[in-house]
Protein backbone atom coordinates (compact mmCIF):
# COMPACT_ATOMS: atom_id res chain seq x y z
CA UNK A 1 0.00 0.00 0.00
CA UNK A 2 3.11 2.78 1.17
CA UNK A 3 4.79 1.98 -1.87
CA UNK A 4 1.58 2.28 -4.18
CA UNK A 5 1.51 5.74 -2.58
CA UNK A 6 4.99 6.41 -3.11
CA UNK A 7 4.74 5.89 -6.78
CA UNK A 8 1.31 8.10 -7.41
CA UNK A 9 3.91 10.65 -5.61
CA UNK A 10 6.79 9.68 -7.87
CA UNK A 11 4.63 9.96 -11.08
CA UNK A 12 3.06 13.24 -10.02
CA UNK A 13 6.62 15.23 -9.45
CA UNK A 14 7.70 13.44 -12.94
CA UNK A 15 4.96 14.87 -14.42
CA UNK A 16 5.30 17.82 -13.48
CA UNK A 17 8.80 18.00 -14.57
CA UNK A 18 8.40 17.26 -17.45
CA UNK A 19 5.74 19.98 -17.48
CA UNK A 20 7.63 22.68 -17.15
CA UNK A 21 8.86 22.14 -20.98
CA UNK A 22 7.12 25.70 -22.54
CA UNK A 23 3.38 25.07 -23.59
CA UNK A 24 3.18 22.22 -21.32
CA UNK A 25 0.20 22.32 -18.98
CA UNK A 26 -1.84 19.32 -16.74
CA UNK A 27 -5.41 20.26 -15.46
CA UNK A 28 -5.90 17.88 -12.70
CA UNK A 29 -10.18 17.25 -11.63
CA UNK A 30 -9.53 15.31 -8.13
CA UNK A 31 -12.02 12.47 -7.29
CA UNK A 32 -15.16 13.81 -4.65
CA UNK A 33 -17.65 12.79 -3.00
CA UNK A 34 -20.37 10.65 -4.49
CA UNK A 35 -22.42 11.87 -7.78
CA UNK A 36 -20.09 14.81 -8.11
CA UNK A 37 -17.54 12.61 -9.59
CA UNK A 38 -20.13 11.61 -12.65
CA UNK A 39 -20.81 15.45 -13.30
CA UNK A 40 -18.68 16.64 -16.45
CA UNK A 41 -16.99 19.83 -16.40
CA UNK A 42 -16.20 21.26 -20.22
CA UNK A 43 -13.11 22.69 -20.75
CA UNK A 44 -12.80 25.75 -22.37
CA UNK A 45 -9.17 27.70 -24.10
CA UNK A 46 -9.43 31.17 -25.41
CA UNK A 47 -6.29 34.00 -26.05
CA UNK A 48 -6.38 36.95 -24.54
CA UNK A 49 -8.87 38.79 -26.77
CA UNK A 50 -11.62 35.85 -25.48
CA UNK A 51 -11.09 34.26 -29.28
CA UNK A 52 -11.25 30.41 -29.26
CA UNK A 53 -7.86 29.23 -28.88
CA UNK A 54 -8.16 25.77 -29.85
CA UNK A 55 -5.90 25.77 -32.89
CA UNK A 56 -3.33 26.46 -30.25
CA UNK A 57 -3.35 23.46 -28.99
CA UNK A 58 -0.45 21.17 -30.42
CA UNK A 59 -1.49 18.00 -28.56
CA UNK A 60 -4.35 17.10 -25.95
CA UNK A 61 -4.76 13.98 -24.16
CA UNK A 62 -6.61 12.53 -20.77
CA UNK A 63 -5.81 10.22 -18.14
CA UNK A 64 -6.84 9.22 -14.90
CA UNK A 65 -4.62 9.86 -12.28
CA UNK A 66 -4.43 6.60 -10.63
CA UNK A 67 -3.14 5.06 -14.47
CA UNK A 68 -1.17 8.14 -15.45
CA UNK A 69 0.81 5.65 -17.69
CA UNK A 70 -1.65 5.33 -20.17
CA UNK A 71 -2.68 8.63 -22.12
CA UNK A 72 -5.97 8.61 -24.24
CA UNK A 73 -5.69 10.48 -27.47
CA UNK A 74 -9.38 10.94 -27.91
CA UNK A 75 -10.51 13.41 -25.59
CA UNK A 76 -13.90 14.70 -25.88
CA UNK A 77 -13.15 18.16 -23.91
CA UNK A 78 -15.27 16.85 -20.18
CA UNK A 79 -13.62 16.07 -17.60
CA UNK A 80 -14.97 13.96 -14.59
CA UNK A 81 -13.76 12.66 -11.08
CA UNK A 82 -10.20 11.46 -11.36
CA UNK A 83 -9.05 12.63 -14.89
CA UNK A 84 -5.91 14.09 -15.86
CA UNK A 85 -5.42 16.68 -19.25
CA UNK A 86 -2.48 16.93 -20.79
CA UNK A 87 -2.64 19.43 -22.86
CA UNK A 88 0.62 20.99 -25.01
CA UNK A 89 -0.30 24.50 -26.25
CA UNK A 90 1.55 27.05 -28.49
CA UNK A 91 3.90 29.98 -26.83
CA UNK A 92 1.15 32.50 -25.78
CA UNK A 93 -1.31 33.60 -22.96
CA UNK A 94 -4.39 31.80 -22.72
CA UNK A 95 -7.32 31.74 -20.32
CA UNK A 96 -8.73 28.44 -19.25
CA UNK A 97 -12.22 28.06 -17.91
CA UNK A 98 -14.59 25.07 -17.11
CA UNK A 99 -17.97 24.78 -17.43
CA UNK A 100 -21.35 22.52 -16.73
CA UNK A 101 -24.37 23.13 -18.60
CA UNK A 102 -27.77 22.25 -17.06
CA UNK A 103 -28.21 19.51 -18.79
CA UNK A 104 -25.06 17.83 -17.61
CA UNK A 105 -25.61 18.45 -13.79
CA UNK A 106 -27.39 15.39 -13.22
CA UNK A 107 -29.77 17.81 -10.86
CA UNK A 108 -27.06 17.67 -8.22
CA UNK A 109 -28.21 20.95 -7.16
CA UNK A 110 -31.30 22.09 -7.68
CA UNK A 111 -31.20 25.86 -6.58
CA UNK A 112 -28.69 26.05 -9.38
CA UNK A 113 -30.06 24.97 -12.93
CA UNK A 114 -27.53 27.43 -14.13
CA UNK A 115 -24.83 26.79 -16.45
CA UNK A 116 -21.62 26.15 -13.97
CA UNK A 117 -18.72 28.49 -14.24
CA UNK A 118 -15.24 28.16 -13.31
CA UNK A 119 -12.90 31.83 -12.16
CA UNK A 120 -10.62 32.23 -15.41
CA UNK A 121 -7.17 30.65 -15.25
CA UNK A 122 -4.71 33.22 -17.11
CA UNK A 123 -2.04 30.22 -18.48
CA UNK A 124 1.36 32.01 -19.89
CA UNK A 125 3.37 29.34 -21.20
CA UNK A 126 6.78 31.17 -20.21
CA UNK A 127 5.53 30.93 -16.62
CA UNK A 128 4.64 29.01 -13.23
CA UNK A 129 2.50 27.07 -13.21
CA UNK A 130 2.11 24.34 -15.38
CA UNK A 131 0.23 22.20 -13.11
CA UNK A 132 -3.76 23.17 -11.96
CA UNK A 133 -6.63 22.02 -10.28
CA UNK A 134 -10.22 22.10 -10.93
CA UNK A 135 -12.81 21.62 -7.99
CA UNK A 136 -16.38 21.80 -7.22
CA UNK A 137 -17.60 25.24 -5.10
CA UNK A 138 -19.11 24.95 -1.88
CA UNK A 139 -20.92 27.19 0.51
CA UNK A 140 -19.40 27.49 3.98
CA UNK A 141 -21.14 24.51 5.08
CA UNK A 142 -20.15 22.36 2.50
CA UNK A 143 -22.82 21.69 0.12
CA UNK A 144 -22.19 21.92 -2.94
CA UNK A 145 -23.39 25.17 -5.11
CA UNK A 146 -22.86 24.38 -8.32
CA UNK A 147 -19.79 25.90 -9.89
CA UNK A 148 -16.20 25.48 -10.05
CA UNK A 149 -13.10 26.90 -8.85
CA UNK A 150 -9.54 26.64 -10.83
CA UNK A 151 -6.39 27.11 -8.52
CA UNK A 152 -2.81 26.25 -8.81
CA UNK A 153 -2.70 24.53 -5.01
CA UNK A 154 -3.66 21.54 -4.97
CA UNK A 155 -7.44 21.60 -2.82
CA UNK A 156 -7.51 20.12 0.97
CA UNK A 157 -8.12 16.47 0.82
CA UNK A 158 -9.64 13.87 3.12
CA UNK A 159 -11.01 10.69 1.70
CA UNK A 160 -11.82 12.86 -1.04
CA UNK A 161 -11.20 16.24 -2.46
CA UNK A 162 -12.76 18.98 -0.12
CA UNK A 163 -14.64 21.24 -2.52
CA UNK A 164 -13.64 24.86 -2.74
CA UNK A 165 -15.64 27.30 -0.43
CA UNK A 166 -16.69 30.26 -1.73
């Protein structure tokens, strides 16, 4: 069991290693709680002007962190509990979001039929970091509110991933 844990560790700094080649960027959606895992979160690239940025993108792939060995090439742009993107973009700026529409949200929270929205992510490929996290928002007592939160720290974990309160 240690030395299962010791190589997700070992993977994760290699990973991000080799990350920090320019362009190189892995958007990490931790496992949580229950149904939350099953709700897909779209991901979105623009440039700085908010034009689609997608023929920036060089190469794209998915994994799920617990097989970070094997990389999918066909990504359908959602990711769930436990995947990975690897995603290898042109020299630029670029501003990453996520997003859930209603449909998708499996009526996980039903004060929210919204579309869910992530903050913006500004991603220069010349700097720090190349390594972010997408979580689930959450009120102060910890239900979920339907939205999502990008940060470069990795979000508090216990069992699962804590969502982010707002």
């Amino acid at each position: 069991m240690r030395s299962l844990h010791l190589k997700k560790k070992f993977l994760l700094l290699l990973t991000s290693l080799l990350c920090t080649f320019a362009g190189a960027l892995e958007i990490y959606r931790p496992e949580n709680f229950g149904a939350m895992n099953d709700v897909p979160c779209m991901l979105s690239v623009t440039d700085e002007d908010g034009n689609d940025a997608s023929d920036k993108i060089i190469s794209i792939s998915f994994s799920w962190y617990y097989e970070m060995q094997w990389l999918h090439r066909h990504y359908n742009g959602c990711m769930t509990g436990g995947t990975v993107i690897h995603l290898h973009m042109k020299s630029g700026v670029y501003h990453i979001t996520v997003h859930t529409p209603p449909e998708s949200q499996n009526n996980l929270v039903p004060d929210n039929r919204n579309e869910w929205t992530s903050n913006t992510f500004v991603f220069n490929t010349e700097n720090q970091p190349h390594v972010i996290f997408v979580s689930p928002t959450a009120n102060q007592n910890g239900f979920y509110t339907g939205g999502w939160h990008i940060d470069y720290r990795a979000p508090k974990f216990y069992k699962y991933t804590k969502p982010y309160r707002e």
